[in-house]
C-alpha atoms as a PDB file:
ATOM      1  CA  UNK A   1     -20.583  -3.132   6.142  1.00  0.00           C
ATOM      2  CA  UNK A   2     -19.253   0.492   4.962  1.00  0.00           C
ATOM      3  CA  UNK A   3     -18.456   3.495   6.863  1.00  0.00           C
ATOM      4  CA  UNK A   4     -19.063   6.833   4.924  1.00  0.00           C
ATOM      5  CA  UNK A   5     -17.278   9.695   5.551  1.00  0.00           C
ATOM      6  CA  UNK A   6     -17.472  13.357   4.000  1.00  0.00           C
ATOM      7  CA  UNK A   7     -16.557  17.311   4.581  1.00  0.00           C
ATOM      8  CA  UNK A   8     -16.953  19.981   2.381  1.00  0.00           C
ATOM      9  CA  UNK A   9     -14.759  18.815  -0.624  1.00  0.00           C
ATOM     10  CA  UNK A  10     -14.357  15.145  -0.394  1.00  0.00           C
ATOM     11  CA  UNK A  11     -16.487  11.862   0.533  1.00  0.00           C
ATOM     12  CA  UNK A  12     -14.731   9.159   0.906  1.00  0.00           C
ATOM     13  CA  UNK A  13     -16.676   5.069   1.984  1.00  0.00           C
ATOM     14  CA  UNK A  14     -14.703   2.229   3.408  1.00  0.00           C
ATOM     15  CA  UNK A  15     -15.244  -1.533   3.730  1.00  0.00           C
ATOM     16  CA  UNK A  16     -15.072  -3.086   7.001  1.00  0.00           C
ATOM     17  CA  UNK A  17     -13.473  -6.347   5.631  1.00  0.00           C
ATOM     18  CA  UNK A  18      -9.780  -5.281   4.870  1.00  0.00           C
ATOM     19  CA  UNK A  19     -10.341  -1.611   6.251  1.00  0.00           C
ATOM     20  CA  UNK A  20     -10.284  -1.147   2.349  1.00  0.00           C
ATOM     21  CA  UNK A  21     -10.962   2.229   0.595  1.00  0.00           C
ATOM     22  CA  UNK A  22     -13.765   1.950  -1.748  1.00  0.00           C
ATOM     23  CA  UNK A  23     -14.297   5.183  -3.401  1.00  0.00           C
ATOM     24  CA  UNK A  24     -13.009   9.196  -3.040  1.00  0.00           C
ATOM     25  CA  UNK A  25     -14.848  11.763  -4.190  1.00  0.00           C
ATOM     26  CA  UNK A  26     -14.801  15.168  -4.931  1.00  0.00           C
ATOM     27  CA  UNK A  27     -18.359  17.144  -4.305  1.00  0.00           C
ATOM     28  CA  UNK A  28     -18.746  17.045  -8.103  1.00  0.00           C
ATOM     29  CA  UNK A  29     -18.601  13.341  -8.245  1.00  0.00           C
ATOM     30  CA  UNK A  30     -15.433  12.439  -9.568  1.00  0.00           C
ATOM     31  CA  UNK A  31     -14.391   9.131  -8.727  1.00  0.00           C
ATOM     32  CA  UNK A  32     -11.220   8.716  -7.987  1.00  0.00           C
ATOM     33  CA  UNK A  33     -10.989   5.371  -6.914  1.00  0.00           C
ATOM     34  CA  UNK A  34     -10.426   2.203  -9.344  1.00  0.00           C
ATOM     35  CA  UNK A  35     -14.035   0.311  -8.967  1.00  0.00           C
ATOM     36  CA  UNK A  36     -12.541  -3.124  -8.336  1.00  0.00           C
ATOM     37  CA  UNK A  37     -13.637  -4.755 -11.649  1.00  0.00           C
ATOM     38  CA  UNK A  38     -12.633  -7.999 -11.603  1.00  0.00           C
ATOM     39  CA  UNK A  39     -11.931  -8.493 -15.150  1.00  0.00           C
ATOM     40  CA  UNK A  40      -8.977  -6.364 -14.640  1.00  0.00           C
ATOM     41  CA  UNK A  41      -8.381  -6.865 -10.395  1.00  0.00           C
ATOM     42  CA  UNK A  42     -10.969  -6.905  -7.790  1.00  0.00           C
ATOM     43  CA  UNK A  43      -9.380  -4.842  -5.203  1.00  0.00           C
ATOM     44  CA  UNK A  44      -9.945  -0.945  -4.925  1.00  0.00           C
ATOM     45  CA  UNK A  45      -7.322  -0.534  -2.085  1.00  0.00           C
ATOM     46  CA  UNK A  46      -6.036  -3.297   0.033  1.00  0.00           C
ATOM     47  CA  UNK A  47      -4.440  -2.498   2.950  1.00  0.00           C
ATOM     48  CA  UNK A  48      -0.862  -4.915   3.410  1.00  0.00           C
ATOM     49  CA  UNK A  49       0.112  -6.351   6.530  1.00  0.00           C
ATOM     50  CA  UNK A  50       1.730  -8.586   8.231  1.00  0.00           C
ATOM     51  CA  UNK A  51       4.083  -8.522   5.176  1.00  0.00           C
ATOM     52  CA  UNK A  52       3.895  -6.698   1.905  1.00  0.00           C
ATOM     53  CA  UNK A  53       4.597  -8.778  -1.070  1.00  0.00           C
ATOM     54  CA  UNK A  54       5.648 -12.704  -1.213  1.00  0.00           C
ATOM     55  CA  UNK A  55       7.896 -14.737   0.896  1.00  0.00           C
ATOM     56  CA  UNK A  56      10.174 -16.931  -0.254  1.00  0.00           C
ATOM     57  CA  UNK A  57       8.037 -20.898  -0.540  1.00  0.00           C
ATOM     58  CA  UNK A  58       5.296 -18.372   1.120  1.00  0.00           C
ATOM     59  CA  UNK A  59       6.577 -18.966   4.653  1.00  0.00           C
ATOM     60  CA  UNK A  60       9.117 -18.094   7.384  1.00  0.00           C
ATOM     61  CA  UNK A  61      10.728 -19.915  10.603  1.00  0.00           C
ATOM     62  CA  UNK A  62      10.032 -18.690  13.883  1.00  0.00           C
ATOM     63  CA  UNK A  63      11.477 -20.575  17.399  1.00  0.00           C
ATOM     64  CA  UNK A  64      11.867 -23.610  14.765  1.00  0.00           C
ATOM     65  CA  UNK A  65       8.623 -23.864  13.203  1.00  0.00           C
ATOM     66  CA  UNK A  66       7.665 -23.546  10.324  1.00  0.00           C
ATOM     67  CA  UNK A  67       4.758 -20.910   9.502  1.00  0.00           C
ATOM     68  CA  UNK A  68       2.824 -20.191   5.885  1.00  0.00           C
ATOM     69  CA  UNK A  69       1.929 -16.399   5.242  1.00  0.00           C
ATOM     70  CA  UNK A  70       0.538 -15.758   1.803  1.00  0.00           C
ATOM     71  CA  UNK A  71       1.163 -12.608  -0.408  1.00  0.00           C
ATOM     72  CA  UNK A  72       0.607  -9.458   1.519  1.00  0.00           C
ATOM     73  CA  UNK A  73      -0.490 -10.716   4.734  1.00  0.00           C
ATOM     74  CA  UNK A  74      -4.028 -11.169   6.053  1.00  0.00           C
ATOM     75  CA  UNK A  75      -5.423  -7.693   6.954  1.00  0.00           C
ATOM     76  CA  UNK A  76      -7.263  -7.478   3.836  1.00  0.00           C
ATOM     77  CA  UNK A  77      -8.969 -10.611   4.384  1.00  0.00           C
ATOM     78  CA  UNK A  78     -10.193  -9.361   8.207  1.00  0.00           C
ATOM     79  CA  UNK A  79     -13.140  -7.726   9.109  1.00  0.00           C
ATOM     80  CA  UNK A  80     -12.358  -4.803  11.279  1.00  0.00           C
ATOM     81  CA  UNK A  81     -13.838  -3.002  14.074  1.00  0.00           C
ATOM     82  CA  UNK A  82     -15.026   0.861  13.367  1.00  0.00           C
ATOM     83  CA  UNK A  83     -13.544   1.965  17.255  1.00  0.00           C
ATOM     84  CA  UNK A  84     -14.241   5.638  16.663  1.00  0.00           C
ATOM     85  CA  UNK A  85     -16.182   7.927  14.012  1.00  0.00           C
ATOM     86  CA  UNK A  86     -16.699  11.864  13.450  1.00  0.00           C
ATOM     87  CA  UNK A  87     -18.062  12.971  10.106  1.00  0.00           C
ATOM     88  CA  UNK A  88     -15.224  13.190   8.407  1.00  0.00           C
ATOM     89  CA  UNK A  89     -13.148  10.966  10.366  1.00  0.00           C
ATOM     90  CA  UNK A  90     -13.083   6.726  11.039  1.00  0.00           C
ATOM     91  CA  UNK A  91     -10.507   4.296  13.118  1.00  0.00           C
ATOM     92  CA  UNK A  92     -10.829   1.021  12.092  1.00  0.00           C
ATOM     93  CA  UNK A  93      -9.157  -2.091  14.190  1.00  0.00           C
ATOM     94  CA  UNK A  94      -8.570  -5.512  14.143  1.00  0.00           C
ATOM     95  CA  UNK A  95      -6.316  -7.775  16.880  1.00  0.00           C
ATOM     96  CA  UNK A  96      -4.113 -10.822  16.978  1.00  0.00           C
ATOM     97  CA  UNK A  97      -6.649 -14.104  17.818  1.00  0.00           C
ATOM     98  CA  UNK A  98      -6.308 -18.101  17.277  1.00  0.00           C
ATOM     99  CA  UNK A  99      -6.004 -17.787  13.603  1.00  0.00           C
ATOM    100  CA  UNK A 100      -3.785 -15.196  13.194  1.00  0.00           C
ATOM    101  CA  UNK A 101      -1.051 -16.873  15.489  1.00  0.00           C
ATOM    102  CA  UNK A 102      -1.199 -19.785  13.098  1.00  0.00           C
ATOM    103  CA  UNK A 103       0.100 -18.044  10.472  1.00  0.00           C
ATOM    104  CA  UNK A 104       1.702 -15.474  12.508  1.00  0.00           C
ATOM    105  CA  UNK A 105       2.961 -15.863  16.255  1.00  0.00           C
ATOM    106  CA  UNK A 106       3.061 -12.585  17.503  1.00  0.00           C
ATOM    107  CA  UNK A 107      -0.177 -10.900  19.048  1.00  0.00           C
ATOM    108  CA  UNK A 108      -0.556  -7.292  18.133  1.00  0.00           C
ATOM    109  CA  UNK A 109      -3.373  -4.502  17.180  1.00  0.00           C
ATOM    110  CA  UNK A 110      -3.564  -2.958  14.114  1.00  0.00           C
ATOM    111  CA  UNK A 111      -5.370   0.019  13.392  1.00  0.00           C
ATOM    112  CA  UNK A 112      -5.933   2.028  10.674  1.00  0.00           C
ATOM    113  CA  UNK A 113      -7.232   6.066  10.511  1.00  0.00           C
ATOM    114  CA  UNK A 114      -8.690   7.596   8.196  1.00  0.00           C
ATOM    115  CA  UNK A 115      -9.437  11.439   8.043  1.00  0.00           C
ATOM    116  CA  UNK A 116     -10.849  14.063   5.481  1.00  0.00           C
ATOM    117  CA  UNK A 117      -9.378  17.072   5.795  1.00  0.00           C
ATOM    118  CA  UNK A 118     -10.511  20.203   3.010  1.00  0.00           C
ATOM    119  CA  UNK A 119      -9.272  18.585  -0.262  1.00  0.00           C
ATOM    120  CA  UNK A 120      -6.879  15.573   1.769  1.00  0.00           C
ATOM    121  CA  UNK A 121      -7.358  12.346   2.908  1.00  0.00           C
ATOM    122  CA  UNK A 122      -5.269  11.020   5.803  1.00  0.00           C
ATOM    123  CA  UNK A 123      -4.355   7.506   6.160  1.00  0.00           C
ATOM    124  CA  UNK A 124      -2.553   6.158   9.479  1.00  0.00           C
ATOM    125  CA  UNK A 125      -1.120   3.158   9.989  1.00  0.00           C
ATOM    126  CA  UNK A 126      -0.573   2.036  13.849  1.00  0.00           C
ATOM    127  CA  UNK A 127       0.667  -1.068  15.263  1.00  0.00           C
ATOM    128  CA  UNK A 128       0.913  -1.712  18.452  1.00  0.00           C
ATOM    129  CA  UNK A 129       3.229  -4.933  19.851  1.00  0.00           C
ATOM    130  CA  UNK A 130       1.124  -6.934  22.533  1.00  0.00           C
ATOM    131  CA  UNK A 131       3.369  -9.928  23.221  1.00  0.00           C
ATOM    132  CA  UNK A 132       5.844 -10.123  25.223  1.00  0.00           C
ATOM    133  CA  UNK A 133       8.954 -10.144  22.688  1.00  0.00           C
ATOM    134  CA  UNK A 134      10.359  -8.065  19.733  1.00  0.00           C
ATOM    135  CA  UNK A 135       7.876  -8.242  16.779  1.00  0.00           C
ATOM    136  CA  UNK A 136       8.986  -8.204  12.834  1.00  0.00           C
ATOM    137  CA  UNK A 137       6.317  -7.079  10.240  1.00  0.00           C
ATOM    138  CA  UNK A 138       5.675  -4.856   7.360  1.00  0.00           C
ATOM    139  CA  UNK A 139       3.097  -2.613   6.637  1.00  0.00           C
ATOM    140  CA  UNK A 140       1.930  -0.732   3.391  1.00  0.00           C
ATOM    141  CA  UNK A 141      -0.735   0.700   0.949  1.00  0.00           C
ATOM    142  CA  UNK A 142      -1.970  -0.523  -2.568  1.00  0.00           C
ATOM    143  CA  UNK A 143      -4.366   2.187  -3.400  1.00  0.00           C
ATOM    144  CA  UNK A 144      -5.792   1.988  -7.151  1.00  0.00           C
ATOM    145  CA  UNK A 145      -6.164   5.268  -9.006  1.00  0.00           C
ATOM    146  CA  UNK A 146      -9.164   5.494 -11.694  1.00  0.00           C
ATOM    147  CA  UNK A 147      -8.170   6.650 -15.075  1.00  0.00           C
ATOM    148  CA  UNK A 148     -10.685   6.799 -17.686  1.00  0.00           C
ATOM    149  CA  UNK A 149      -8.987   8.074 -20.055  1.00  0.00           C
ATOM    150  CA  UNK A 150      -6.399   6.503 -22.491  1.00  0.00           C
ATOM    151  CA  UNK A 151      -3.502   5.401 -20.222  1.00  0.00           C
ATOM    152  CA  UNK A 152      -0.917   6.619 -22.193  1.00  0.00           C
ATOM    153  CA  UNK A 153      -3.015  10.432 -21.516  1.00  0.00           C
ATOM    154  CA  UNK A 154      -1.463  10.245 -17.764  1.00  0.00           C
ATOM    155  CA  UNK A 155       2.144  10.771 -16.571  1.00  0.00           C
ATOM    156  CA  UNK A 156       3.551  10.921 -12.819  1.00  0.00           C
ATOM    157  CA  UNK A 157       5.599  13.283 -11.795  1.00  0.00           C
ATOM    158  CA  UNK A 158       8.167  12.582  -8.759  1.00  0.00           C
ATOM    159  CA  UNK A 159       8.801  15.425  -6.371  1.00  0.00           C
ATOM    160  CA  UNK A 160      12.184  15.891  -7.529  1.00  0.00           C
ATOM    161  CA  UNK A 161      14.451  14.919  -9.982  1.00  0.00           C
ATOM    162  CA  UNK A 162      16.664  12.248  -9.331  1.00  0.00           C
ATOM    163  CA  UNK A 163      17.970   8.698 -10.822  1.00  0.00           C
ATOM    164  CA  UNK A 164      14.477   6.165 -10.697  1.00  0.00           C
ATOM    165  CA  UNK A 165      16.473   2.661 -10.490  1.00  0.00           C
ATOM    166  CA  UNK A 166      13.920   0.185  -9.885  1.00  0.00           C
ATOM    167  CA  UNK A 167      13.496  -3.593  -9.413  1.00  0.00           C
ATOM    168  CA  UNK A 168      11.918  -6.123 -10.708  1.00  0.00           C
ATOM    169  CA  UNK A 169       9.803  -8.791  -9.635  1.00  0.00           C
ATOM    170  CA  UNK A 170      10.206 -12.554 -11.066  1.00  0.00           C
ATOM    171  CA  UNK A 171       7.356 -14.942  -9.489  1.00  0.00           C
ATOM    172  CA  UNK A 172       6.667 -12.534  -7.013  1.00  0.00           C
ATOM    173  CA  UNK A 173       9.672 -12.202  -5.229  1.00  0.00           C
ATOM    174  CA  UNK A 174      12.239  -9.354  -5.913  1.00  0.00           C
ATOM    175  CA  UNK A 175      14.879 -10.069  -8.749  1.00  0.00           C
ATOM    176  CA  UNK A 176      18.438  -8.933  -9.039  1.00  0.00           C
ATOM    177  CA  UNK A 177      17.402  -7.507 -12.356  1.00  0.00           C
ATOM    178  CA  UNK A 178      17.694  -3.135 -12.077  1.00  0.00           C
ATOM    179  CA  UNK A 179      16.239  -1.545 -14.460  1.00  0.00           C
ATOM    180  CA  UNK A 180      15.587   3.006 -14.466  1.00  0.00           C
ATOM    181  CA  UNK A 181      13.206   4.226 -15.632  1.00  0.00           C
ATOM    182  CA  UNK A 182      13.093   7.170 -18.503  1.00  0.00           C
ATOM    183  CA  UNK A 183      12.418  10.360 -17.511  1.00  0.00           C
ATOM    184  CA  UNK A 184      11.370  13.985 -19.269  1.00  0.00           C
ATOM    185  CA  UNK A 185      12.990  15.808 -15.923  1.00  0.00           C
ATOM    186  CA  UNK A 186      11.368  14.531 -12.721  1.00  0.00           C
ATOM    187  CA  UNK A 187       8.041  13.084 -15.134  1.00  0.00           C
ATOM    188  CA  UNK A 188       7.650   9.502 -16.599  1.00  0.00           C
ATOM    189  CA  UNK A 189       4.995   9.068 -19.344  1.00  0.00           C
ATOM    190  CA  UNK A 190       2.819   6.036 -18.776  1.00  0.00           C
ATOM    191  CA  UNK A 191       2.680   2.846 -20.602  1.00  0.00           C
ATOM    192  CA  UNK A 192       1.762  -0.784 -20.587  1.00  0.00           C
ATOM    193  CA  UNK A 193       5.083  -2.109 -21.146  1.00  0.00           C
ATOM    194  CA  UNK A 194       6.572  -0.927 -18.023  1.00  0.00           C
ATOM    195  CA  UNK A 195       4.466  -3.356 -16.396  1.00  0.00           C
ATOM    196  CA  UNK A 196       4.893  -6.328 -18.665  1.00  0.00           C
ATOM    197  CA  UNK A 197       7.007  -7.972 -15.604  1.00  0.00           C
ATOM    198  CA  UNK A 198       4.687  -7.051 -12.691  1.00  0.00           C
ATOM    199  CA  UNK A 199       5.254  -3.819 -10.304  1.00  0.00           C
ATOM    200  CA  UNK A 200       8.264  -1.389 -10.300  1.00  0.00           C
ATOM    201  CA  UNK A 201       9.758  -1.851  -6.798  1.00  0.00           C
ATOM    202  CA  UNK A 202      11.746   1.206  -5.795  1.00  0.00           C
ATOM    203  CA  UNK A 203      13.493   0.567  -3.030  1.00  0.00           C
ATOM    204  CA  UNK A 204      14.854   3.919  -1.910  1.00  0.00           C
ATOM    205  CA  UNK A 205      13.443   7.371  -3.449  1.00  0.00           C
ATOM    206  CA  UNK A 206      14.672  11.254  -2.740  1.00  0.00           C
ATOM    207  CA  UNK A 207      11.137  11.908  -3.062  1.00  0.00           C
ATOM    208  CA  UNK A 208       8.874  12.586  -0.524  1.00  0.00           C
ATOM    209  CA  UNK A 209       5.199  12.215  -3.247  1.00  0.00           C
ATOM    210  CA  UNK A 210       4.520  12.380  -6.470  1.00  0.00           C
ATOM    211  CA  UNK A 211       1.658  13.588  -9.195  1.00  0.00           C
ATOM    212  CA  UNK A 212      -0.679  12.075 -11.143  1.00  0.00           C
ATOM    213  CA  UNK A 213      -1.484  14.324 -14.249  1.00  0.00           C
ATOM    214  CA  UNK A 214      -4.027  13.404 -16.812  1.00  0.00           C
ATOM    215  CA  UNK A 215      -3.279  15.312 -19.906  1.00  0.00           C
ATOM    216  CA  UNK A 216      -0.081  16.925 -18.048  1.00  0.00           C
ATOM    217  CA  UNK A 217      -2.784  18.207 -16.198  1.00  0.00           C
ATOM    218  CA  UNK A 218      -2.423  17.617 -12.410  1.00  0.00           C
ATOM    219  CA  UNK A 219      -5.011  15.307 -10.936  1.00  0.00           C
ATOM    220  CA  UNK A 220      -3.821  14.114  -7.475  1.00  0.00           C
ATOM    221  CA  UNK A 221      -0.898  13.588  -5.629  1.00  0.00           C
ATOM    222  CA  UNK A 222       0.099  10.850  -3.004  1.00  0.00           C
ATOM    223  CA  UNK A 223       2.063  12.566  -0.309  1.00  0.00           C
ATOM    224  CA  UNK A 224       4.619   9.336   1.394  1.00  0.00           C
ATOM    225  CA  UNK A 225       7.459  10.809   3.559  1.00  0.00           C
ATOM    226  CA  UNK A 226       6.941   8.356   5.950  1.00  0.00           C
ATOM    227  CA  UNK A 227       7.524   5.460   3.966  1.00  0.00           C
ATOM    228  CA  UNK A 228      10.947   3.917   2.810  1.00  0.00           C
ATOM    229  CA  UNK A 229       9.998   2.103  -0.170  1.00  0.00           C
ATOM    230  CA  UNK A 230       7.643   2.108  -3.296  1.00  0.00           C
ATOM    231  CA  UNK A 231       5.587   0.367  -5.677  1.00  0.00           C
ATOM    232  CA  UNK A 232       3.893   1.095  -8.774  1.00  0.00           C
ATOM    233  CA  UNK A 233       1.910  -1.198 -10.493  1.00  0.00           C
ATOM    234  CA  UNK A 234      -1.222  -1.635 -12.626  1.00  0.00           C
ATOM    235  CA  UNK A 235      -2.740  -4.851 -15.317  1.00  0.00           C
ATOM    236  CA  UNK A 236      -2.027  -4.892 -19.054  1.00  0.00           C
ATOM    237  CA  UNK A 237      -4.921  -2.958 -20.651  1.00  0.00           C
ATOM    238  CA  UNK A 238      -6.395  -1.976 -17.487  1.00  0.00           C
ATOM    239  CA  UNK A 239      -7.479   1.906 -16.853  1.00  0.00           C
ATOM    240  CA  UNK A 240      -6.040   1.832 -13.180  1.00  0.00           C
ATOM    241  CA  UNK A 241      -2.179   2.787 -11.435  1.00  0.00           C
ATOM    242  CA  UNK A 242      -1.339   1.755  -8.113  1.00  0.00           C
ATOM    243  CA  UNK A 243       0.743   3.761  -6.059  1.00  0.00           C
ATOM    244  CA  UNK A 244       2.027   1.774  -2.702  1.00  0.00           C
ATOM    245  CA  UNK A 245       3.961   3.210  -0.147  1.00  0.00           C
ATOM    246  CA  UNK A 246       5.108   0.515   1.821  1.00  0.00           C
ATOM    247  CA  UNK A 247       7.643  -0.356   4.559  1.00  0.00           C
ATOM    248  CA  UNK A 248       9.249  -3.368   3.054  1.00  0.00           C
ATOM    249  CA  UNK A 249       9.008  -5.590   0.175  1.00  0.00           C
ATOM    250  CA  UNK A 250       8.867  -9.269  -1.124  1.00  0.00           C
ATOM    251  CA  UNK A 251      12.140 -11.530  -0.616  1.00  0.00           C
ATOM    252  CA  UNK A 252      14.195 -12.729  -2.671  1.00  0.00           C
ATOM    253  CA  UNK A 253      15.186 -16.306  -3.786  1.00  0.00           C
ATOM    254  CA  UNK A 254      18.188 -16.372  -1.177  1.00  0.00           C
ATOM    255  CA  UNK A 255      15.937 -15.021   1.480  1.00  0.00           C
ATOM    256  CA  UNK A 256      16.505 -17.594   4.430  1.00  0.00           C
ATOM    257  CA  UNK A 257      13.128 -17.658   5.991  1.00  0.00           C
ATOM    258  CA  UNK A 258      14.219 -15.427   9.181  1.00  0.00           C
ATOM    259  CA  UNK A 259      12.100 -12.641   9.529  1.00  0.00           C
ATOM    260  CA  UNK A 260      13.513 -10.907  11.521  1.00  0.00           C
ATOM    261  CA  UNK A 261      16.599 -10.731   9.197  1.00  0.00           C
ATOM    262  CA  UNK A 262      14.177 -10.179   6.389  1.00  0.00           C
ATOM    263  CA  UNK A 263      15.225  -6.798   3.938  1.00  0.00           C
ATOM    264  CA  UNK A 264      13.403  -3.862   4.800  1.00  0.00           C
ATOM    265  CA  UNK A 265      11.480  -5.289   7.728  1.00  0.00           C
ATOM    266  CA  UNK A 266      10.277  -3.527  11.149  1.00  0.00           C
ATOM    267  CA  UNK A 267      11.428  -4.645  14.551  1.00  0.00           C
ATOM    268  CA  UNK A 268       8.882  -3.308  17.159  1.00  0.00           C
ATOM    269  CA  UNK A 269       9.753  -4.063  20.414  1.00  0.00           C
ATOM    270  CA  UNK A 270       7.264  -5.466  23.122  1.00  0.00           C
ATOM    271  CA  UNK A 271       4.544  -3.308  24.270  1.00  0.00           C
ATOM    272  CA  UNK A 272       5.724  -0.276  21.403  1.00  0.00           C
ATOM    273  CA  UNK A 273       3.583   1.403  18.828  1.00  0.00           C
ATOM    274  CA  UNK A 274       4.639   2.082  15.595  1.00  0.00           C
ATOM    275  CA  UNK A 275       2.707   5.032  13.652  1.00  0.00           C
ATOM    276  CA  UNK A 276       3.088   6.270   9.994  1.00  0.00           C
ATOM    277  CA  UNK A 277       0.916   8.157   7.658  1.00  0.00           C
ATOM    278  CA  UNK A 278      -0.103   9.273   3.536  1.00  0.00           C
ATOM    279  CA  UNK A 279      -1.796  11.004   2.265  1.00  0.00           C
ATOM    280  CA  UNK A 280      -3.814  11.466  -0.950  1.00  0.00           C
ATOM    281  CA  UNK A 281      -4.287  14.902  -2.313  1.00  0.00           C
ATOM    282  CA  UNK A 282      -7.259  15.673  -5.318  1.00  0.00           C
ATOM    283  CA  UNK A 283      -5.872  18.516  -7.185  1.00  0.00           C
END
């Protein structure tokens, strides 16, 4: 099932398994979202949660058991509940049950909000902590940009101009290998090799969004002051970027299986909601 939602200048549809965004357009047409070919990668935006990225042997210890939690969590996998709908706005939910505390032993909601406002769409993360005791997770985006043109046509362009030290991943989990990236100024010109060892993790940015620009002209921008951390990734020859604001990241090999001593996770304590927010802007 899809939910469609539109205003004056935008129309966006979602999926109800994952909560995923399928497609954002302008009133022209334009598609802005990747179309999930899975030649390339069948996803158009998954949402990540209750981890983003890998765990170390794909599983933690809790209270002395052992539990296995695959790469990014099972959200995407879920079909959600639509909970509330306007015309140009949808809240989507989904809640702990018998096979989420399997893999995870913490009962929770999740919801997620999406709103079109004039040339903006809104996306809101909330989690809300129904057990009794202090709950770790992570939570972040992996929206897939279209671009139809040659990829090495489109640059991004950070906020402001700063040092962009990133990480690298080695079989999915983050490597002590640093690497920055080169810069004209605040702008990066894209190519293929960056991505020859998976995503660029950035772990800590100045800036608060950054620009897409197709023929250094601008095409959208992905507004992420809420979130700590940052991924940008896309598949060798494929006409997609994914920009991913997240709140955490994969481990590393000497990760010791302790979530809640895990690098850049969130400790929500019992009965708390947790709320953050992007947005993506068509210029």
């Amino acid at each position: 099932m899809k939910t469609t939602l539109t205003n004056s200048q935008l129309t966006a549809q979602i999926n109800h398994l994952g909560a995923e965004l399928n497609s954002l357009k302008n009133k022209s047409g334009k598609e802005y979202i990747w179309e999930g070919n899975p030649a390339f990668w069948g996803k158009h935006s998954p949402v990540l949660f209750p981890i983003v990225g890998t765990l170390n042997n794909n599983s933690f210890e809790h209270e002395g058991k052992s539990y296995s939690l695959s790469r990014h969590g099972f959200a995407r996998e879920m079909e959600f509940d639509l909970i509330d709908k306007t015309e140009s706005s949808a809240t989507f939910s989904i809640q702990s049950n018998q096979e989420t505390l399997k893999k995870y032993p913490f009962e929770f909601e999740f919801q997620i909000i999406y709103t079109l406002e004039e040339n903006k769409l809104d996306i809101a993360y909330k989690v809300i902590n129904k057990s009794e005791v202090q709950m770790p997770f992570s939570v972040g985006a992996h929206p897939a940009f279209a671009l139809p043109e040659n990829f090495e046509k489109y640059s991004i362009q950070f906020e402001k101009e700063e040092p962009l030290e990133y990480h690298l991943l080695e079989n999915n989990l983050i490597s002590n290998q640093k690497e920055t990236l080169k810069k004209v100024k605040n702008s990066v010109q894209l190519n293929y090799k960056l991505f020859e060892n998976d995503a660029l993790i950035f772990k800590s940015l100045q800036s608060n969004y950054l620009t897409i620009l197709e023929n250094k002209k601008p095409l959208l921008k992905v507004q992420y002051t809420d979130f700590p951390h940052l991924g940008i990734w896309t598949v060798m020859d494929a006409p997609f970027i994914c920009i991913e604001p997240w709140f955490g990241y994969s481990d590393t090999n000497e990760s010791n299986g302790n979530l809640f001593e895990k690098e850049g996770i969130q400790i929500l304590n019992s009965k708390e909601t947790f709320d953050s927010k992007f947005t993506i802007e068509i210029l």
